[in-house]
PDB file of N, CA and C in Angstrom:
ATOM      1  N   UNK A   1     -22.229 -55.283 -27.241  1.00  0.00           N
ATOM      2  CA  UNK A   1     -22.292 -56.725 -27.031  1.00  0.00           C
ATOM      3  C   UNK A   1     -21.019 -57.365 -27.581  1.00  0.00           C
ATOM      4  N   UNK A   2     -20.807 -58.934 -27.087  1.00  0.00           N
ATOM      5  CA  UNK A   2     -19.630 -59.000 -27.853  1.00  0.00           C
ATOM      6  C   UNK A   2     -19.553 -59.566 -29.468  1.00  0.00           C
ATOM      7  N   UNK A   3     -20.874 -59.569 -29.715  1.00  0.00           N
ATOM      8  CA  UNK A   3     -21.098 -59.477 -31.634  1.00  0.00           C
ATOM      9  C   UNK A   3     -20.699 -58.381 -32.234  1.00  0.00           C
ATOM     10  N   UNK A   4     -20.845 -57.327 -31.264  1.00  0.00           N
ATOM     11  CA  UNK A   4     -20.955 -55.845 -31.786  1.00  0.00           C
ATOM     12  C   UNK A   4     -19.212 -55.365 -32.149  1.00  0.00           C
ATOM     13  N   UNK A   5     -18.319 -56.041 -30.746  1.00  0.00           N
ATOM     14  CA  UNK A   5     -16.555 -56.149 -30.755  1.00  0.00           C
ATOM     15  C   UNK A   5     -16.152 -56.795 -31.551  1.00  0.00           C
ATOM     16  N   UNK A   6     -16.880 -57.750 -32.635  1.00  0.00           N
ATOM     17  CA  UNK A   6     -16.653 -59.008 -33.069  1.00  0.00           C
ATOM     18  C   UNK A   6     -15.902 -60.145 -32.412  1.00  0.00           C
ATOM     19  N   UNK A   7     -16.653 -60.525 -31.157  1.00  0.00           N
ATOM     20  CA  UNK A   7     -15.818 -60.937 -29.666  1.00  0.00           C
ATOM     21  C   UNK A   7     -16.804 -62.303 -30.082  1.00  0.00           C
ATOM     22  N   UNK A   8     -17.853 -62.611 -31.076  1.00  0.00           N
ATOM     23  CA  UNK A   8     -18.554 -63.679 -31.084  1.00  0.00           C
ATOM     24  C   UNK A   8     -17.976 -65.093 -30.845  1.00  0.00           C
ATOM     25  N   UNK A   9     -16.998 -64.809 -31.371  1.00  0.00           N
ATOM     26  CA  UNK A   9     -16.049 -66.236 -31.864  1.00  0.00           C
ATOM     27  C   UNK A   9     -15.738 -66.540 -30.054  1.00  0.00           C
ATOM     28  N   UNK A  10     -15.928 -66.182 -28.877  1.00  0.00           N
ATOM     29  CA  UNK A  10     -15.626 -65.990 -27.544  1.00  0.00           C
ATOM     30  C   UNK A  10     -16.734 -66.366 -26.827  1.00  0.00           C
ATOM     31  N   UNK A  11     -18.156 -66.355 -27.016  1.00  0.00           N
ATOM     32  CA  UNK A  11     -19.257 -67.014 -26.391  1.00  0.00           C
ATOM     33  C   UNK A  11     -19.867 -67.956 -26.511  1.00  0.00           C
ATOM     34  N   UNK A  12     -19.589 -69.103 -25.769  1.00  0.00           N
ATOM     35  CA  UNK A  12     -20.196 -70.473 -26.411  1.00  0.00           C
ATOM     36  C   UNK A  12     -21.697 -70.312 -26.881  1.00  0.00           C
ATOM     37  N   UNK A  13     -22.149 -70.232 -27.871  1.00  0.00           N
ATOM     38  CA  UNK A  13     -23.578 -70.337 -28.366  1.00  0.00           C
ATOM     39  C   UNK A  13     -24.164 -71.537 -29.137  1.00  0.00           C
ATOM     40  N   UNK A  14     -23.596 -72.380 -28.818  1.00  0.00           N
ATOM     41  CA  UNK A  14     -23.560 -74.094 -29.486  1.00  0.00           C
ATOM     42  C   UNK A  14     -24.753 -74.385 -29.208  1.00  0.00           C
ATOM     43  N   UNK A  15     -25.648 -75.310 -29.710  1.00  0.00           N
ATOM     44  CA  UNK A  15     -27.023 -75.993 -29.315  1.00  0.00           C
ATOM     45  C   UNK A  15     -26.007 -76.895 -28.205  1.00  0.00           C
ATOM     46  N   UNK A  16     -26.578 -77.274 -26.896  1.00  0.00           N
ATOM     47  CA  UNK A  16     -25.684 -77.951 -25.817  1.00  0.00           C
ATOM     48  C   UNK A  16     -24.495 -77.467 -25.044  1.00  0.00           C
ATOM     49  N   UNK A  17     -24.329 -76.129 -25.379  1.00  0.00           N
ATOM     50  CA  UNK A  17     -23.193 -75.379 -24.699  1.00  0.00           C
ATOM     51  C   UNK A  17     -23.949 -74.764 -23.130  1.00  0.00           C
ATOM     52  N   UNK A  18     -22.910 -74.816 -22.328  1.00  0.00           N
ATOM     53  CA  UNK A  18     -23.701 -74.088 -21.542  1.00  0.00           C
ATOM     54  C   UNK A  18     -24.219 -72.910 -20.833  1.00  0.00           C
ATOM     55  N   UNK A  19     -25.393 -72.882 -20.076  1.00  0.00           N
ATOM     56  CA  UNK A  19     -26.326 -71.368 -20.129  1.00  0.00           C
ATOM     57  C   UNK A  19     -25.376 -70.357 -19.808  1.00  0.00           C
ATOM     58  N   UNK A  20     -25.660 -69.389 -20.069  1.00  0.00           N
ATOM     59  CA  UNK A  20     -24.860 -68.085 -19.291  1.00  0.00           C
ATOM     60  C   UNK A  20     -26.017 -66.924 -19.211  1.00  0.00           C
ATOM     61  N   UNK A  21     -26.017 -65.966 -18.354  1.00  0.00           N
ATOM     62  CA  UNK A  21     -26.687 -64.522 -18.218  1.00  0.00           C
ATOM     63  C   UNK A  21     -26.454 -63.863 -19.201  1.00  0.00           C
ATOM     64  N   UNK A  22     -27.235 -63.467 -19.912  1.00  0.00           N
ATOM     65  CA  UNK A  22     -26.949 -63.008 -21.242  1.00  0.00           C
ATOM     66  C   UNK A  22     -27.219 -63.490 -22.779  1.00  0.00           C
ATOM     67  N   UNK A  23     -27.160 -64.759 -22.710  1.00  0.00           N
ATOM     68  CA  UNK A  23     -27.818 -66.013 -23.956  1.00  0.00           C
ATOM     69  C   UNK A  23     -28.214 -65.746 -24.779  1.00  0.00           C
ATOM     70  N   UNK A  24     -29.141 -65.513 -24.004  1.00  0.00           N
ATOM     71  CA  UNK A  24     -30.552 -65.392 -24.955  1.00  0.00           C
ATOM     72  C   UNK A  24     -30.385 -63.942 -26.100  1.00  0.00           C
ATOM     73  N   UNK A  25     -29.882 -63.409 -24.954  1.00  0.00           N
ATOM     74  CA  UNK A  25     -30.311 -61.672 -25.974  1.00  0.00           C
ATOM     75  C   UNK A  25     -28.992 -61.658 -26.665  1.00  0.00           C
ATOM     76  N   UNK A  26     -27.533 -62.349 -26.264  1.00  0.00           N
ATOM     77  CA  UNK A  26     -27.007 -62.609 -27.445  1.00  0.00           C
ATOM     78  C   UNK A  26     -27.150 -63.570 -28.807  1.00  0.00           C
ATOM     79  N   UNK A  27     -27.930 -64.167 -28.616  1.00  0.00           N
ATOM     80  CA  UNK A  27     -28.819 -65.470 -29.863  1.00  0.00           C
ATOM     81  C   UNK A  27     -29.913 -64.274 -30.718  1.00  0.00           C
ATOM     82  N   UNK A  28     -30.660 -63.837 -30.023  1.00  0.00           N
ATOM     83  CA  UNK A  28     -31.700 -62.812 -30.444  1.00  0.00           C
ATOM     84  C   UNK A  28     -31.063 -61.338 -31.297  1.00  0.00           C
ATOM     85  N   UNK A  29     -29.932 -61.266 -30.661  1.00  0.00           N
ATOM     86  CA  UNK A  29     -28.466 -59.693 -31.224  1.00  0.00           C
ATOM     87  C   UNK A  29     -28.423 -60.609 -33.057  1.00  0.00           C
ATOM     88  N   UNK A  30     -27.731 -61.688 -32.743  1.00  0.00           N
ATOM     89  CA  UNK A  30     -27.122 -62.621 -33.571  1.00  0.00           C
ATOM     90  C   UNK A  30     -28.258 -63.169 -34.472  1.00  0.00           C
ATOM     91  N   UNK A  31     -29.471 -63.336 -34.036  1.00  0.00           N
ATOM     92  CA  UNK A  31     -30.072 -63.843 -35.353  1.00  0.00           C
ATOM     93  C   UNK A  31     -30.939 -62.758 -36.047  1.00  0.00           C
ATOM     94  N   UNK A  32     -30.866 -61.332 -35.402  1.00  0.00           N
ATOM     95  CA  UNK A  32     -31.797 -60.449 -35.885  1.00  0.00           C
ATOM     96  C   UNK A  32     -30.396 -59.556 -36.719  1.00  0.00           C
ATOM     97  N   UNK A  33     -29.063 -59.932 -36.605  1.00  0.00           N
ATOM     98  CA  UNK A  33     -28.093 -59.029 -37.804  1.00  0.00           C
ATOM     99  C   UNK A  33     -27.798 -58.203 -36.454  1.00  0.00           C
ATOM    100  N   UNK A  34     -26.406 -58.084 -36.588  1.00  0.00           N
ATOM    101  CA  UNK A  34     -25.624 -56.949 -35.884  1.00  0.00           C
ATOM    102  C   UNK A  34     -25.544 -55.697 -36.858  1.00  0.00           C
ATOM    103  N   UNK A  35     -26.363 -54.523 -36.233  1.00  0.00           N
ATOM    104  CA  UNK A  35     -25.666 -53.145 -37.176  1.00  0.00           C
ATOM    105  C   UNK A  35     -25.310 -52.527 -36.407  1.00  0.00           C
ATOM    106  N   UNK A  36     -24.059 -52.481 -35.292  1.00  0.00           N
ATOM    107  CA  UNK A  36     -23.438 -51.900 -35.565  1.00  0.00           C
ATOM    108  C   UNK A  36     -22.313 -52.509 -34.295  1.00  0.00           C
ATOM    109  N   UNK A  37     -20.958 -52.335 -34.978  1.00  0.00           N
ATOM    110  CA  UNK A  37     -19.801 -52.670 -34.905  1.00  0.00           C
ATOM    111  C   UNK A  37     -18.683 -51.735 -34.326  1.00  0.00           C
ATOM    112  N   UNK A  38     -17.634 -52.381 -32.979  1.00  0.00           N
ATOM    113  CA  UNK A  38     -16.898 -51.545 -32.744  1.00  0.00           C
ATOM    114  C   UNK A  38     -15.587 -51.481 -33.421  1.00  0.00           C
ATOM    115  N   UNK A  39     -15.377 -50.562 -33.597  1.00  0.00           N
ATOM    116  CA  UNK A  39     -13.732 -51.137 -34.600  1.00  0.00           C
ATOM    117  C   UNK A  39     -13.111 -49.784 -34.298  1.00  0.00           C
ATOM    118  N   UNK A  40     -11.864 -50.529 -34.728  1.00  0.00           N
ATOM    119  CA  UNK A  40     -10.404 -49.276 -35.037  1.00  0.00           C
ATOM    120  C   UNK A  40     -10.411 -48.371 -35.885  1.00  0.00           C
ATOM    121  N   UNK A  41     -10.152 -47.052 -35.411  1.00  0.00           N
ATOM    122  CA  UNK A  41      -9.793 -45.883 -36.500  1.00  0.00           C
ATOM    123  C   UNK A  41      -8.536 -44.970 -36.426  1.00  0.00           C
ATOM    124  N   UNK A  42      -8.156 -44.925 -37.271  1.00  0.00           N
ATOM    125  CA  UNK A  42      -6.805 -44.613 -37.565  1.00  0.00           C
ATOM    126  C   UNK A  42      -6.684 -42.956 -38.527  1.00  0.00           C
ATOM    127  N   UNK A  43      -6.114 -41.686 -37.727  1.00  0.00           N
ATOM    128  CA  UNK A  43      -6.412 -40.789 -38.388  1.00  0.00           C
ATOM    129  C   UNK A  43      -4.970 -40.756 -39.323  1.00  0.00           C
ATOM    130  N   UNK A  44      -4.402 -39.729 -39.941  1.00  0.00           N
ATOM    131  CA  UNK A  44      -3.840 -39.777 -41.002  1.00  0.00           C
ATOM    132  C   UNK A  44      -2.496 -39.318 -40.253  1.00  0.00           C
ATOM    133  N   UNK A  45      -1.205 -39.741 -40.996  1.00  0.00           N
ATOM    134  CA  UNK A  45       0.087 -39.477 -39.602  1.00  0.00           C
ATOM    135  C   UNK A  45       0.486 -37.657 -39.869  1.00  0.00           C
ATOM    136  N   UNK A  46       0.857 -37.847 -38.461  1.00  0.00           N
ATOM    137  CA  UNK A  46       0.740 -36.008 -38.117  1.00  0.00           C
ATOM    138  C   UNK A  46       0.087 -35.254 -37.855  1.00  0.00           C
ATOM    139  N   UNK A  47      -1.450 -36.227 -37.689  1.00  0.00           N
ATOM    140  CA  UNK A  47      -2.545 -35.661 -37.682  1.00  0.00           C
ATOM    141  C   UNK A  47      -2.476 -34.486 -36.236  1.00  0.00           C
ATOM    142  N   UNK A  48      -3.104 -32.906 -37.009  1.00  0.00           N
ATOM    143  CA  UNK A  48      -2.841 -32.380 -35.639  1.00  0.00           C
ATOM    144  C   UNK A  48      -4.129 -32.321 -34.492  1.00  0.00           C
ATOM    145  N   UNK A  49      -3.770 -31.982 -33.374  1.00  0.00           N
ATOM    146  CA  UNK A  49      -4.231 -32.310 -32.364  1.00  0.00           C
ATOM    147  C   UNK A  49      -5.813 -31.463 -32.290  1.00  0.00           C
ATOM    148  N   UNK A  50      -5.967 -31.807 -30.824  1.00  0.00           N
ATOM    149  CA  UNK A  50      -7.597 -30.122 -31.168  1.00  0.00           C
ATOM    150  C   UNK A  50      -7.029 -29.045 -30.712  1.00  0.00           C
ATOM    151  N   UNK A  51      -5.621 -28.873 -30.101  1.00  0.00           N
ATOM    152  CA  UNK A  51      -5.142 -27.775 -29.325  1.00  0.00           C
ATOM    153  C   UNK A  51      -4.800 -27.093 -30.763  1.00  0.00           C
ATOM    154  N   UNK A  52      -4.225 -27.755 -31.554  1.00  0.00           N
ATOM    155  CA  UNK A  52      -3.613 -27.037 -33.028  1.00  0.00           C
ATOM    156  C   UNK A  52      -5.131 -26.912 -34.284  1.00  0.00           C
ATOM    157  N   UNK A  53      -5.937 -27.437 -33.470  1.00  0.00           N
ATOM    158  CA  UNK A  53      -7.096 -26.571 -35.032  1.00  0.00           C
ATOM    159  C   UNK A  53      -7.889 -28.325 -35.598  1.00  0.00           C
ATOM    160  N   UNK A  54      -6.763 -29.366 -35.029  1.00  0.00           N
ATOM    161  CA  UNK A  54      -7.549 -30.665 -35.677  1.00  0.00           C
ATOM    162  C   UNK A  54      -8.597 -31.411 -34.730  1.00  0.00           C
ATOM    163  N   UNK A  55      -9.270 -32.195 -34.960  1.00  0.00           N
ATOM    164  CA  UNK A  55     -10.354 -33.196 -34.264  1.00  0.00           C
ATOM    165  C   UNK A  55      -9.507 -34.008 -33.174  1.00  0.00           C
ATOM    166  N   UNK A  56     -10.112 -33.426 -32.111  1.00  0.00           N
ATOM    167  CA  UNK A  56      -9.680 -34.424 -31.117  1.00  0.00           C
ATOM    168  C   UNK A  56     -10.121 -35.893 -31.068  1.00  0.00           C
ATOM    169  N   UNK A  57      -9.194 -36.677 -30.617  1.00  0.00           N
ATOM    170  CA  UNK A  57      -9.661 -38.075 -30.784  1.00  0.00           C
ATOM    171  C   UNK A  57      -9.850 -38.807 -29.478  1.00  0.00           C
ATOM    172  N   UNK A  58     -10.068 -37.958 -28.625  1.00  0.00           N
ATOM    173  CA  UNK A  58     -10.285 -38.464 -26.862  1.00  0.00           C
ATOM    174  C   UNK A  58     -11.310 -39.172 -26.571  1.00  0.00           C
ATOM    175  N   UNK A  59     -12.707 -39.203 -27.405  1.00  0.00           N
ATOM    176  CA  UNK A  59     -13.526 -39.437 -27.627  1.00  0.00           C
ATOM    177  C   UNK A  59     -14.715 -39.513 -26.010  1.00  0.00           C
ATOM    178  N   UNK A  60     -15.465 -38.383 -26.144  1.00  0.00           N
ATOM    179  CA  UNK A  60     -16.687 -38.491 -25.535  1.00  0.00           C
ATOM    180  C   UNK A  60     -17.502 -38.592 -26.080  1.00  0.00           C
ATOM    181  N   UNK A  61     -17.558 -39.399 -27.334  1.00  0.00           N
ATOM    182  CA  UNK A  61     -19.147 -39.549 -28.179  1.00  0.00           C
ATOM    183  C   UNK A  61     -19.416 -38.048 -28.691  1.00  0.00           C
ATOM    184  N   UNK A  62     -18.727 -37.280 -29.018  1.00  0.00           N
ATOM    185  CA  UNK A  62     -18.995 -35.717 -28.995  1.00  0.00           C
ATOM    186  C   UNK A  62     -17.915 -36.411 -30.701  1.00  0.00           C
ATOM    187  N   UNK A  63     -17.200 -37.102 -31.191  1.00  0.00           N
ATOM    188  CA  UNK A  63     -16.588 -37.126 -32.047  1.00  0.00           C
ATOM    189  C   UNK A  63     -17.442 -37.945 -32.419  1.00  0.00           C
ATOM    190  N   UNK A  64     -17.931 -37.439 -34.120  1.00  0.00           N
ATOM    191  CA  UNK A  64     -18.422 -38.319 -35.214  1.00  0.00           C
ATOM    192  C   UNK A  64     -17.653 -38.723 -36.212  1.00  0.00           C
ATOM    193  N   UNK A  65     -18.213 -39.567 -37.150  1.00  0.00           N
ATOM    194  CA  UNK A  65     -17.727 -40.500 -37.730  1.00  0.00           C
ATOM    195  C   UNK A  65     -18.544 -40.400 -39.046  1.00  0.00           C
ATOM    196  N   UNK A  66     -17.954 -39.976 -40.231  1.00  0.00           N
ATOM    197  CA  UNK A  66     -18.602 -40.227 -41.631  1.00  0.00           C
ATOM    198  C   UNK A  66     -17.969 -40.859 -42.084  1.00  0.00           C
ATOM    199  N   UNK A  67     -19.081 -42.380 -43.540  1.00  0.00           N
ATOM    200  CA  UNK A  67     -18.439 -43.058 -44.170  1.00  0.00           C
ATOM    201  C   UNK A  67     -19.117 -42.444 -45.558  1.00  0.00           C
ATOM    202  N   UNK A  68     -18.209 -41.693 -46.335  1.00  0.00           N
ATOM    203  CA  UNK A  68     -18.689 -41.324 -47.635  1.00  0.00           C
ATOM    204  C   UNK A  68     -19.423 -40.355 -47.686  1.00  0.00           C
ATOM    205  N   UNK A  69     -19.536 -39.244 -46.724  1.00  0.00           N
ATOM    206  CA  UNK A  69     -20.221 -38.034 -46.831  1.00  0.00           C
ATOM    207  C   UNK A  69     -21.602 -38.139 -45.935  1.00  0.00           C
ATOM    208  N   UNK A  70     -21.814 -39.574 -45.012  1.00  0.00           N
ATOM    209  CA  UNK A  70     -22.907 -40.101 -44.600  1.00  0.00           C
ATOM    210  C   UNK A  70     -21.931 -40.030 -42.705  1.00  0.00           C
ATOM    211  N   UNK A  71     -23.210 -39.736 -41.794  1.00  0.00           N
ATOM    212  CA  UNK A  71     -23.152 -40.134 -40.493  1.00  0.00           C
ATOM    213  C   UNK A  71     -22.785 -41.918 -40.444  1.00  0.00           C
ATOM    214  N   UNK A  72     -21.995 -42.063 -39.510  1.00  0.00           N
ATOM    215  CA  UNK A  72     -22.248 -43.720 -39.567  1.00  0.00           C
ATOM    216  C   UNK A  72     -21.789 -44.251 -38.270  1.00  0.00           C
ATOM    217  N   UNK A  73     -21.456 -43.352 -36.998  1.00  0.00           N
ATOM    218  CA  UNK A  73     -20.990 -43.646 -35.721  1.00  0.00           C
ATOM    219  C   UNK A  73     -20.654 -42.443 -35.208  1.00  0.00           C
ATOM    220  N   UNK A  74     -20.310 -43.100 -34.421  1.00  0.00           N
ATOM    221  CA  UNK A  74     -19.243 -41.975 -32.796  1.00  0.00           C
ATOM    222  C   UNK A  74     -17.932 -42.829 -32.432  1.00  0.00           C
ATOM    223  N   UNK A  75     -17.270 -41.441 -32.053  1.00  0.00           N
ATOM    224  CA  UNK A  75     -15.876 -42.215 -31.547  1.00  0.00           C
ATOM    225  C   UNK A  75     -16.200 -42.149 -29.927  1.00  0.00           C
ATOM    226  N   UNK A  76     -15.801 -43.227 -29.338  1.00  0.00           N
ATOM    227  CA  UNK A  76     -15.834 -43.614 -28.228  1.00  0.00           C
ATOM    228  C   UNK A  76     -14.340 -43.459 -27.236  1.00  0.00           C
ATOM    229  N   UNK A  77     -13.352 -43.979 -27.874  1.00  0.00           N
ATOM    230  CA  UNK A  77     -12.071 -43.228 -27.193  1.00  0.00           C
ATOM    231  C   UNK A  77     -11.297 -43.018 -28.017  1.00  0.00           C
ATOM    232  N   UNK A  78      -9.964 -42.685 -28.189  1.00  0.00           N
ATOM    233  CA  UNK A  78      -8.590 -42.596 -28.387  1.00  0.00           C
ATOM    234  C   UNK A  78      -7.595 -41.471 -27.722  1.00  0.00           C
ATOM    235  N   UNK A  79      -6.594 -41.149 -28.859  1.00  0.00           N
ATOM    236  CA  UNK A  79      -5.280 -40.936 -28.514  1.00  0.00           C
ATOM    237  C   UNK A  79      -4.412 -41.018 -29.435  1.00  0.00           C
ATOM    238  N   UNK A  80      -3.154 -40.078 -29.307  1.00  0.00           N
ATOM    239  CA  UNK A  80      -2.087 -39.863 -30.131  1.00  0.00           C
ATOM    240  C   UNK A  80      -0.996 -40.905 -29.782  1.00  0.00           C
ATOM    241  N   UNK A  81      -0.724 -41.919 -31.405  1.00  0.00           N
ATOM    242  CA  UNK A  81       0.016 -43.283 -30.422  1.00  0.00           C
ATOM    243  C   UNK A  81       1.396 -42.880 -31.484  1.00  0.00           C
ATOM    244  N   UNK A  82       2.129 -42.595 -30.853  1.00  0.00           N
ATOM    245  CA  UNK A  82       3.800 -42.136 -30.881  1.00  0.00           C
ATOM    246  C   UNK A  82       4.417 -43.159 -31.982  1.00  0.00           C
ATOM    247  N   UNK A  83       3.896 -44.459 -31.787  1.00  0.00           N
ATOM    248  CA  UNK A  83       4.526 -46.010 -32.481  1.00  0.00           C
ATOM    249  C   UNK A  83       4.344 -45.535 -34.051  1.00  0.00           C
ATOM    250  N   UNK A  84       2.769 -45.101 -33.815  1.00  0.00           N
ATOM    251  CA  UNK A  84       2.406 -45.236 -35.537  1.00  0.00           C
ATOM    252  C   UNK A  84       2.396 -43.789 -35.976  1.00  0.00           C
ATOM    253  N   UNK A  85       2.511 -42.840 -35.182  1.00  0.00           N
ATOM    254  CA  UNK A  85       2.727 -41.590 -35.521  1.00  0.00           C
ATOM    255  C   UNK A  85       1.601 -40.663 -35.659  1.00  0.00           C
ATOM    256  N   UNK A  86       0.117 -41.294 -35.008  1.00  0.00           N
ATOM    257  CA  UNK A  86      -1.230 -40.832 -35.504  1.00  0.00           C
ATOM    258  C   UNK A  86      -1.884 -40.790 -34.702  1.00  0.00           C
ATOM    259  N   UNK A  87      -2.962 -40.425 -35.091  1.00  0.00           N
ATOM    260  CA  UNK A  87      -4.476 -40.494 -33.518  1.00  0.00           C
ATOM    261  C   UNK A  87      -5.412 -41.708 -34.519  1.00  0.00           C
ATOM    262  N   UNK A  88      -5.263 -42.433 -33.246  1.00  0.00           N
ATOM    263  CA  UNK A  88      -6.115 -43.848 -33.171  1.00  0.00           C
ATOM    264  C   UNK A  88      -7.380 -43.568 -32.414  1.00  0.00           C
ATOM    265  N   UNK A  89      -8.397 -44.314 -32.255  1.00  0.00           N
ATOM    266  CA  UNK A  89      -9.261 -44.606 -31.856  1.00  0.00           C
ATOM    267  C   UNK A  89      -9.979 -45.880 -31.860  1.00  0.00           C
ATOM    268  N   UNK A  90     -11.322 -45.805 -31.431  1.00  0.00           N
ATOM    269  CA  UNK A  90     -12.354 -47.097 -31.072  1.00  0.00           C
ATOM    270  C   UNK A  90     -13.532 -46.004 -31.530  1.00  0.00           C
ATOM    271  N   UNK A  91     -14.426 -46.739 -32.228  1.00  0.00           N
ATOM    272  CA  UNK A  91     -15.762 -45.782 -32.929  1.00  0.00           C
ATOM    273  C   UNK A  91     -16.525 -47.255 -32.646  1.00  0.00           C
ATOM    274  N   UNK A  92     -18.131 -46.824 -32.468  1.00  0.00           N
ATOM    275  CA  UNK A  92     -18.714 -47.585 -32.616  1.00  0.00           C
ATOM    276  C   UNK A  92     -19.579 -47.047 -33.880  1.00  0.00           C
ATOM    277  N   UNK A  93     -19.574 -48.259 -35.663  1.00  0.00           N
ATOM    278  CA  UNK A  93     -19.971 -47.613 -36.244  1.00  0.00           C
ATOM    279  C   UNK A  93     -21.387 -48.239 -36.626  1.00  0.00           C
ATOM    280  N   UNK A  94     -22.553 -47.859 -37.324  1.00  0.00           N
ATOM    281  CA  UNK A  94     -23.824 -48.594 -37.917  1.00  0.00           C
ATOM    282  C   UNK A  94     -23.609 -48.560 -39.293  1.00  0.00           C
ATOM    283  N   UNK A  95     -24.065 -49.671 -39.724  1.00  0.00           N
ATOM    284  CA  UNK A  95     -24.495 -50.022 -41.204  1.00  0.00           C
ATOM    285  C   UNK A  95     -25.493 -51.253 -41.114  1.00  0.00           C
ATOM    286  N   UNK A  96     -25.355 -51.559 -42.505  1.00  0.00           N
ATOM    287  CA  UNK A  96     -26.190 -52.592 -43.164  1.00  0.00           C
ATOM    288  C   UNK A  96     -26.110 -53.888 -42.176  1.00  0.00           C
ATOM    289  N   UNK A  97     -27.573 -54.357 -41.965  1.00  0.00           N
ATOM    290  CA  UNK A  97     -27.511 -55.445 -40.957  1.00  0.00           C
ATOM    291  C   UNK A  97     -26.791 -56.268 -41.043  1.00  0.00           C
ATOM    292  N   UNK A  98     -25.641 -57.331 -40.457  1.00  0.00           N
ATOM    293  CA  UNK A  98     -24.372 -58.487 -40.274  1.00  0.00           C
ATOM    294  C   UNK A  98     -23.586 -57.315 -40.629  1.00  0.00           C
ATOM    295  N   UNK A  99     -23.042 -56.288 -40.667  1.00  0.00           N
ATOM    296  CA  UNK A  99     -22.369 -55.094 -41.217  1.00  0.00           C
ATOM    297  C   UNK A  99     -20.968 -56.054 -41.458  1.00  0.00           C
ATOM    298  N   UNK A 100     -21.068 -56.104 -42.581  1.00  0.00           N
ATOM    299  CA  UNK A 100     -19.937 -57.083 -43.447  1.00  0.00           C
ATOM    300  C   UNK A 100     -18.485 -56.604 -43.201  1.00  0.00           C
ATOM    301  N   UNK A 101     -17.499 -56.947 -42.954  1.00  0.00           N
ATOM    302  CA  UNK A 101     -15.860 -56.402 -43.207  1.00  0.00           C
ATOM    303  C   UNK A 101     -15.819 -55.692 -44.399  1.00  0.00           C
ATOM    304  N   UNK A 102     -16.124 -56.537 -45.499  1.00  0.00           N
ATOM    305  CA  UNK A 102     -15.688 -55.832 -46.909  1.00  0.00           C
ATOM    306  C   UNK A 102     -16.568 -53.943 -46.717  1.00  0.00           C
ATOM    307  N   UNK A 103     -17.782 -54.039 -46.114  1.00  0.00           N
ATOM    308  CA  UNK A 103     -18.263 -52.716 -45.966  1.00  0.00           C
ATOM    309  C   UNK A 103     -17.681 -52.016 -45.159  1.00  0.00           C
ATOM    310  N   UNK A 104     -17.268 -52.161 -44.057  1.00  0.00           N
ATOM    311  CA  UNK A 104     -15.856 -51.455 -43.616  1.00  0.00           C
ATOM    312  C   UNK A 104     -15.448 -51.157 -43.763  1.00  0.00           C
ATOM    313  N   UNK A 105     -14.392 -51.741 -44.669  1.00  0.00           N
ATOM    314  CA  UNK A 105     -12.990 -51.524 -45.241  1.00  0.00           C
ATOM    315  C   UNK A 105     -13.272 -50.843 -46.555  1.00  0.00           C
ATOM    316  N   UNK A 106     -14.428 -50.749 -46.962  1.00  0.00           N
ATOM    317  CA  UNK A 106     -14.311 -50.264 -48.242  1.00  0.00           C
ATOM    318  C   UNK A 106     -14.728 -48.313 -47.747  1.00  0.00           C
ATOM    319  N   UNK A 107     -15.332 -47.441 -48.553  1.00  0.00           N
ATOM    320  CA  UNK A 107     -15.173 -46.142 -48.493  1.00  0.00           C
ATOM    321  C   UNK A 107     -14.341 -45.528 -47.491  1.00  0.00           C
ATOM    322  N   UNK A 108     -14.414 -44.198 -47.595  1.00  0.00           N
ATOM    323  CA  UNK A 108     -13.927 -43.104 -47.204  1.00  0.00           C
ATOM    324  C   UNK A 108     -14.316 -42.435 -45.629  1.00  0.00           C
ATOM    325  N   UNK A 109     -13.621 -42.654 -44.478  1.00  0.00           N
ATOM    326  CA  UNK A 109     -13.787 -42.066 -43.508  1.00  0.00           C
ATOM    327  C   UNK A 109     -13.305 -41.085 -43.256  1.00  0.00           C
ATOM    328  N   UNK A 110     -14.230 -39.715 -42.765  1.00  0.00           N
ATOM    329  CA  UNK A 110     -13.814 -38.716 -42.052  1.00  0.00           C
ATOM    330  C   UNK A 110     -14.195 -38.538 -40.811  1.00  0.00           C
ATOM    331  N   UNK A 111     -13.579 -37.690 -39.675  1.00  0.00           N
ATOM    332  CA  UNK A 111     -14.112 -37.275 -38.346  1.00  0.00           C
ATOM    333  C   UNK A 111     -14.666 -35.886 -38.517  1.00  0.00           C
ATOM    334  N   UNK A 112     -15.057 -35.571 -37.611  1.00  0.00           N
ATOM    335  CA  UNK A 112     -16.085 -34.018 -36.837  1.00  0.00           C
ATOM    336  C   UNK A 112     -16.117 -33.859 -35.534  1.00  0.00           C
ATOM    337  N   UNK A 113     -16.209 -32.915 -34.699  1.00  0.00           N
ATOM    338  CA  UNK A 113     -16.199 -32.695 -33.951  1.00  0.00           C
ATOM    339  C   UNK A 113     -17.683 -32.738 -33.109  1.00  0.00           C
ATOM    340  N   UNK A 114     -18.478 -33.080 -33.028  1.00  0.00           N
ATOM    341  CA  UNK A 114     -20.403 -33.142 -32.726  1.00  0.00           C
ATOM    342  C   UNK A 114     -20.105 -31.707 -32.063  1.00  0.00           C
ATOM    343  N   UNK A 115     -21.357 -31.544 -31.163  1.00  0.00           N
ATOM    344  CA  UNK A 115     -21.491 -30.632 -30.092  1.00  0.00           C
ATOM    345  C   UNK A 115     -21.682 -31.298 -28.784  1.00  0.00           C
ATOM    346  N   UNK A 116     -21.325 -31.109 -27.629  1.00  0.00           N
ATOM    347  CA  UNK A 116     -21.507 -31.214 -26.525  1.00  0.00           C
ATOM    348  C   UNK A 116     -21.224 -30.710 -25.920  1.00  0.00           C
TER     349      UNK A 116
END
């Protein structure tokens, strides 16, 4: 959803704004707590590839996502970006309901490879 992109700030949801397909179950997303959030992940530079032994970051949902020794998502896509020297991605991750920034940004992420 776009609570989930943090795209909220993008859907008029004003008392008097007007209707759209979708409304409702974004008001209902939004007042019952978003858990879970899409965001950026950034592997470490040089990171090697899956051809060389490391986690691919292509992401078919077959790549997981630990925060602190805990499951907490899937990676959904990426890629090796030349600019920053690393494998980036998009994960969609779960936590604590409104899943706060500061909880984000705070612990330790690693990847895995799932099975599929």
């Amino acid at each position: 959803t776009p609570l989930e992109a943090g795209l909220g700030f993008a859907c008029k949801l004003k008392a008097g704004a007007p209707d759209f397909i979708g409304k409702e179950a974004i008001l209902a997303r939004r007042d019952a707590g978003v858990t879970r959030r899409l965001v950026s992940v950034r592997g470490p530079e040089g990171e090697a590839s899956a051809a060389d032994g490391g986690i691919s970051l292509w992401g078919h949902e077959q790549e997981l996502l630990y925060r602190d020794g805990q499951l907490v998502g899937k990676l959904t896509s990426g890629g090796y970006s030349h600019t920053l020297g690393c494998a980036i991605g998009l994960a969609h991750v779960c936590g604590p309901p409104k899943v706060p920034q500061q909880w984000l940004a705070e612990g330790r992420y690693e990847g895995e490879r799932g099975e599929g």
